[in-house]
N, C-alpha and C. Protein backbone atom coordinates (compact mmCIF):
# COMPACT_ATOMS: atom_id res chain seq x y z
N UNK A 1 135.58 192.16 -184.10
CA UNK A 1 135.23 190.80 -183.77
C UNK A 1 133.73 190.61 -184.02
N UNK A 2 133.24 189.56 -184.45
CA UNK A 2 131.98 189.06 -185.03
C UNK A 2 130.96 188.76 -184.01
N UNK A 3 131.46 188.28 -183.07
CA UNK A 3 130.49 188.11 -181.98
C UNK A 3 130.28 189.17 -181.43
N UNK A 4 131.57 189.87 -181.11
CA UNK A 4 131.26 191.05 -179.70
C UNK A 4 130.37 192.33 -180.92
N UNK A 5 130.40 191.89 -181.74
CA UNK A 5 129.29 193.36 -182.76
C UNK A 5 128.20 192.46 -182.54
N UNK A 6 127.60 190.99 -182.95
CA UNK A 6 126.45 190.65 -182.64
C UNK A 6 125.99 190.68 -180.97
N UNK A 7 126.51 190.85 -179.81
CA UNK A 7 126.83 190.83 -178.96
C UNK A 7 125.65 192.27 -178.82
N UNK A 8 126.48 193.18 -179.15
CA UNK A 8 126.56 194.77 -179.45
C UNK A 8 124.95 194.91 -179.53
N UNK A 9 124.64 194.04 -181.32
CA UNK A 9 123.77 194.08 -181.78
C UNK A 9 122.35 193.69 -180.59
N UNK A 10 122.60 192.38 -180.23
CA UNK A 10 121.31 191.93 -179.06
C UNK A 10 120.86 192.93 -178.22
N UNK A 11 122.08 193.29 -177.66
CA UNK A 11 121.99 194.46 -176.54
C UNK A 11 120.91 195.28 -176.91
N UNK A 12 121.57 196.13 -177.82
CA UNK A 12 121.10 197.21 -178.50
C UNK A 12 119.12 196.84 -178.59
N UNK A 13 119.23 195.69 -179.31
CA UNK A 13 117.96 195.28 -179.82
C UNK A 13 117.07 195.01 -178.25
N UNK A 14 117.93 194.23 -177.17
CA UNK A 14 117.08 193.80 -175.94
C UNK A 14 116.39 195.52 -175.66
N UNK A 15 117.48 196.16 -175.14
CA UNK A 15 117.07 197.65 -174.70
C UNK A 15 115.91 198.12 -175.33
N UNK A 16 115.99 198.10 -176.60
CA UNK A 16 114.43 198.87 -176.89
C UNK A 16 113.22 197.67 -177.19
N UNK A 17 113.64 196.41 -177.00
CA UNK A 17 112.51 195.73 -176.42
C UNK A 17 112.17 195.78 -175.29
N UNK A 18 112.40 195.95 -174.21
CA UNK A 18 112.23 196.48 -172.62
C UNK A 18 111.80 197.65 -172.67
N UNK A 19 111.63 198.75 -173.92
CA UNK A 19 110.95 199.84 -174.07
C UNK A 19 109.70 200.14 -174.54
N UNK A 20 109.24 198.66 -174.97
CA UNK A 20 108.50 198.30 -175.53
C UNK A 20 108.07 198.47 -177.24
N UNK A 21 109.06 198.95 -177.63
CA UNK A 21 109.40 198.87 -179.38
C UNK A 21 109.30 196.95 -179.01
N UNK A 22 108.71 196.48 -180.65
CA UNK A 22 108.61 195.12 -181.24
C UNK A 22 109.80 195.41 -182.47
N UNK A 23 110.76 194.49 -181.89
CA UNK A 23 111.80 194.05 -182.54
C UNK A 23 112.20 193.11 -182.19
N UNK A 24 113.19 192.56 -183.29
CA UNK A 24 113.66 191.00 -183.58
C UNK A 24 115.38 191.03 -182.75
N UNK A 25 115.54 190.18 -181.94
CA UNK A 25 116.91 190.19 -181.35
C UNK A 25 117.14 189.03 -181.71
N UNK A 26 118.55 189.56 -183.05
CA UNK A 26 119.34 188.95 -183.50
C UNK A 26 120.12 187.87 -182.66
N UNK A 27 119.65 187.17 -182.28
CA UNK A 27 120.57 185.96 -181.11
C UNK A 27 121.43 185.12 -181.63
N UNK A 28 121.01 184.63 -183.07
CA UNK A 28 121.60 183.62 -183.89
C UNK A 28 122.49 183.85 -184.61
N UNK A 29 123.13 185.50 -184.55
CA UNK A 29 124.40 186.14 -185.23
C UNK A 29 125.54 184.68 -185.07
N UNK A 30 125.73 184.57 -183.56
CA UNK A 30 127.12 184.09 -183.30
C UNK A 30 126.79 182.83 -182.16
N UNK A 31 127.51 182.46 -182.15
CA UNK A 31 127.60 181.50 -181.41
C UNK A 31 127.37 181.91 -179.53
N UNK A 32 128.40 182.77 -179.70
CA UNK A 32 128.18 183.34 -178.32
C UNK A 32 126.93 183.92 -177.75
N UNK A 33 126.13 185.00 -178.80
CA UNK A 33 124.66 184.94 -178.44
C UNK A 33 124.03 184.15 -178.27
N UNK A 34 124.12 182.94 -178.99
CA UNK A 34 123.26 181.61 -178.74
C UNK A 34 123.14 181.12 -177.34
N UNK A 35 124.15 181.30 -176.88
CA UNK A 35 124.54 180.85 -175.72
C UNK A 35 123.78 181.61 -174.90
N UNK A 36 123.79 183.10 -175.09
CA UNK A 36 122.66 183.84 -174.28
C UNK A 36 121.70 183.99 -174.53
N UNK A 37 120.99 183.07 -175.36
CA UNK A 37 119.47 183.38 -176.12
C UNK A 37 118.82 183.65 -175.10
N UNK A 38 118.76 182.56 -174.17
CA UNK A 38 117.57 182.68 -173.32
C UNK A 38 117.77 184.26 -172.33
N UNK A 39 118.71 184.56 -171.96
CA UNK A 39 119.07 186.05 -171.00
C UNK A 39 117.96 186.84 -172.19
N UNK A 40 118.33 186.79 -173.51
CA UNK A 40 117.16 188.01 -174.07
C UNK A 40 116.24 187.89 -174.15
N UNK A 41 115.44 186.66 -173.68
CA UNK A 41 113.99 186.33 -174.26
C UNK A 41 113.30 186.25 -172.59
N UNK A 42 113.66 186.15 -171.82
CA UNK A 42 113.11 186.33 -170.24
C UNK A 42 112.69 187.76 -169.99
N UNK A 43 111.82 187.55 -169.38
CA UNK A 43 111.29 189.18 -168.65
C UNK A 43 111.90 189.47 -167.47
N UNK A 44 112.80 188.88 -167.09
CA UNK A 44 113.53 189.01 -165.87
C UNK A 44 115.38 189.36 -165.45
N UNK A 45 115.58 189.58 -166.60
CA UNK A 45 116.59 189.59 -166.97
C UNK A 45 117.04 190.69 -167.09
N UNK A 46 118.37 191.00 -165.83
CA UNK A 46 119.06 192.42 -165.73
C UNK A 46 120.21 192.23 -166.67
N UNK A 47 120.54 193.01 -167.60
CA UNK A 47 122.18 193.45 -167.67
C UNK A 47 123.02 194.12 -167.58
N UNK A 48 124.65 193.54 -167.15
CA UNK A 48 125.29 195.00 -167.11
C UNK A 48 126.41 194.92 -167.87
N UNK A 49 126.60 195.85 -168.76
CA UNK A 49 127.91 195.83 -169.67
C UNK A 49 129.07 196.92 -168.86
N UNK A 50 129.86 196.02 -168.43
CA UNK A 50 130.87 197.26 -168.01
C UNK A 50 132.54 197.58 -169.41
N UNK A 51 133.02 198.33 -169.45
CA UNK A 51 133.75 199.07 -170.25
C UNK A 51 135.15 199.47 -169.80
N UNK A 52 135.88 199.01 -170.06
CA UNK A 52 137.58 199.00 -169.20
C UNK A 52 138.10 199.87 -170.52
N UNK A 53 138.28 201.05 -170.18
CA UNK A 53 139.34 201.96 -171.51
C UNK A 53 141.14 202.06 -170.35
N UNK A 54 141.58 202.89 -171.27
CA UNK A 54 142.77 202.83 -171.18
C UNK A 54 143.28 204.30 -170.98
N UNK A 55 144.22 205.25 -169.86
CA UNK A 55 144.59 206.55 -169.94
C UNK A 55 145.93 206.56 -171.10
N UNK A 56 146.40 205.37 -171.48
CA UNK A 56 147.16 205.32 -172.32
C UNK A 56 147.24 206.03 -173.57
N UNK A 57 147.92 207.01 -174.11
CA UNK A 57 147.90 207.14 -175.54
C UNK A 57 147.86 206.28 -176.56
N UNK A 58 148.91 205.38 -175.93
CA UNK A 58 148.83 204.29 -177.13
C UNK A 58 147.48 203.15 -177.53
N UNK A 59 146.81 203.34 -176.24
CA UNK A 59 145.00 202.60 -176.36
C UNK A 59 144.17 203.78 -176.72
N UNK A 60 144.70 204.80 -177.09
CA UNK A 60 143.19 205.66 -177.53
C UNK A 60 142.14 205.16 -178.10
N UNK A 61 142.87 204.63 -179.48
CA UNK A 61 141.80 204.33 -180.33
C UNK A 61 140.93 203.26 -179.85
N UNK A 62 141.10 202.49 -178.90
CA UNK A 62 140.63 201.07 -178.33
C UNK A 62 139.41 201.87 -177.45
N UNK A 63 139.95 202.73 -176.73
CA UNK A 63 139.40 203.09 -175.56
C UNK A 63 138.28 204.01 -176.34
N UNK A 64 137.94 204.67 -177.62
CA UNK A 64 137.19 205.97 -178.08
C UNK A 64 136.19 204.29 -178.54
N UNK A 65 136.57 203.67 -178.92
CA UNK A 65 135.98 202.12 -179.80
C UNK A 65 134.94 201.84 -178.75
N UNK A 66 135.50 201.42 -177.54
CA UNK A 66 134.41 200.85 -176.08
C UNK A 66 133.99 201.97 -176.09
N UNK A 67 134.20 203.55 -175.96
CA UNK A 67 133.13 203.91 -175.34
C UNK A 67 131.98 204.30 -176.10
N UNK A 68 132.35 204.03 -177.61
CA UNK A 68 131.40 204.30 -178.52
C UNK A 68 130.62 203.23 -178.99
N UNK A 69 130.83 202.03 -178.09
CA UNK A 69 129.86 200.54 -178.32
C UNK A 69 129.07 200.53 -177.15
N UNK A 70 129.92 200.95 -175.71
CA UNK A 70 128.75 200.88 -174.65
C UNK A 70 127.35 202.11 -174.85
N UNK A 71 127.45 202.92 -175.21
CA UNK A 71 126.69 204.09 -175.81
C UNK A 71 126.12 203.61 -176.58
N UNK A 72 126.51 202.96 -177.86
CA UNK A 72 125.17 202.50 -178.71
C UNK A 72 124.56 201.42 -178.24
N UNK A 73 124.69 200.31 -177.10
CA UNK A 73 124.16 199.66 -176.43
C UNK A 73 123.29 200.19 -175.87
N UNK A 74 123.85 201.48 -174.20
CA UNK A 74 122.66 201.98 -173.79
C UNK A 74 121.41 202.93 -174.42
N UNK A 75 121.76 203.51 -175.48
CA UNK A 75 121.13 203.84 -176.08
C UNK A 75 120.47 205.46 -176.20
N UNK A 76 121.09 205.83 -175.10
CA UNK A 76 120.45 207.19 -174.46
C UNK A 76 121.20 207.49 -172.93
N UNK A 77 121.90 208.30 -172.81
CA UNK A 77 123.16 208.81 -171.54
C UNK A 77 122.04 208.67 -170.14
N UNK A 78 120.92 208.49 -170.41
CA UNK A 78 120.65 208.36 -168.48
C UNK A 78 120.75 206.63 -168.43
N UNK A 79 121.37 206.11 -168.92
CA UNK A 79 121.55 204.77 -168.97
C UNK A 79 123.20 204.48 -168.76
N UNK A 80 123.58 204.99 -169.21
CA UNK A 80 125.11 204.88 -168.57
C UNK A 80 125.73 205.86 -167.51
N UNK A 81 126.28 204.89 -166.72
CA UNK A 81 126.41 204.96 -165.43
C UNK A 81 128.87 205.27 -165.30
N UNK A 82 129.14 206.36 -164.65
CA UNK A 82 130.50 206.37 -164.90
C UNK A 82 131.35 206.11 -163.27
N UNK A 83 132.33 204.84 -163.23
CA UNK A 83 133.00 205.05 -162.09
C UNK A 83 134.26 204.62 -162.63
N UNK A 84 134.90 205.50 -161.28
CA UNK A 84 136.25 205.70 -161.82
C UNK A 84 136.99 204.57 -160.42
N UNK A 85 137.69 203.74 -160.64
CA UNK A 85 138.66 202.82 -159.36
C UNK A 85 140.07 203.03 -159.99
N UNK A 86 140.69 203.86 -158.71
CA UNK A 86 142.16 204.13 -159.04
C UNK A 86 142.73 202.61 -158.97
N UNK A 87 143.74 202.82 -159.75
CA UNK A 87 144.66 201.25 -159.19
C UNK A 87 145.34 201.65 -158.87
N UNK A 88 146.13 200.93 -157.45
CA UNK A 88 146.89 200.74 -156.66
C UNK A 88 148.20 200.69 -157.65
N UNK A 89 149.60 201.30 -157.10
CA UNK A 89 150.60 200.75 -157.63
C UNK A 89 151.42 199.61 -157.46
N UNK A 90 152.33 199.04 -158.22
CA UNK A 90 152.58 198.21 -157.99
C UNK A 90 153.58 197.70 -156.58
N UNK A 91 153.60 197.09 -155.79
CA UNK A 91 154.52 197.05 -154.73
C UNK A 91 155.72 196.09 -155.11
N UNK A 92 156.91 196.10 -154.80
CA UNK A 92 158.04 195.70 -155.35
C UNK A 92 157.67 194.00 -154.37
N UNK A 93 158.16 192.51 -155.27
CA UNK A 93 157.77 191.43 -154.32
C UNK A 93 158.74 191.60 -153.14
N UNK A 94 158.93 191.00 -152.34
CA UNK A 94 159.76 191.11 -151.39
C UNK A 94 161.01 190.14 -151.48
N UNK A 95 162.39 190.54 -151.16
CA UNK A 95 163.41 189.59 -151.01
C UNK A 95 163.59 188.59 -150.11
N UNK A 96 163.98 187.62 -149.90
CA UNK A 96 163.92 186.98 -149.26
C UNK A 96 163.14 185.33 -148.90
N UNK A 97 163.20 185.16 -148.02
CA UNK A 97 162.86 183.57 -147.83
C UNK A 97 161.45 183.65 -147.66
N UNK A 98 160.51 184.74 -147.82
CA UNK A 98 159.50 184.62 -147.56
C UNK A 98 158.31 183.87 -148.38
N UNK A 99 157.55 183.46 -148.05
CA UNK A 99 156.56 183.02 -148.67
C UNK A 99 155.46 183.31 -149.22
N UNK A 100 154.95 183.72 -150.55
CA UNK A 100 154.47 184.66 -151.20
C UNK A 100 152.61 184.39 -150.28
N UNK A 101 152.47 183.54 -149.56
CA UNK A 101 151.12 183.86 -148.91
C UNK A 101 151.15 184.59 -147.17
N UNK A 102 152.78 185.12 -147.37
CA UNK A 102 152.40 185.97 -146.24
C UNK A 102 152.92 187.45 -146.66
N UNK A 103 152.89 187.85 -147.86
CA UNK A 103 153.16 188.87 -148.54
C UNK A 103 151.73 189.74 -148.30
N UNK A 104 151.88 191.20 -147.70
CA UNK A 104 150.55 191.88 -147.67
C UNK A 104 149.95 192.39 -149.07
């Protein structure tokens, strides 16, 4: 996708402007950067990219894809940060006359 690589690209470019390297952040790739021009051009401005992969076999390749875009974003491993949130399984709805806002 065209944005989420220019996306990619800003990132990439904000990070080592906050390092103080002089470089040009590509904002005007996509539309969607545009939209965040101003987040890259403020001195005040935190970001956080988070990264949803998949234990799935069948998402490998999706999941090796994110983790090899959040990495070239941060730029250097003391910058990425790893947590793991189990999900809950699913609970069966309940039968009956009940009403799904008194379902726990």
């Amino acid at each position: 996708n065209q944005s989420l690589h220019a996306l990619k690209e800003c990132m990439r470019h904000w990070v080592l402007a906050k390092e103080g390297a002089r470089v040009h952040i590509p904002f005007r790739d996509s539309a969607l950067t545009r939209v965040l021009a101003e987040s890259f051009l403020r001195d005040d401005t935190l970001m956080a990219v988070i990264g949803t992969v998949s234990p799935a076999s069948a998402d490998a390749e999706h999941s090796i894809s994110t983790l090899k875009t959040i990495c070239a974003i941060a730029a250097d491993q003391g910058r990425v940060r790893e947590t793991k949130q189990e999900v809950k399984p699913l609970q069966p709805a309940p039968t009956g006359p009940e009403s799904p806002k008194d379902w726990d």
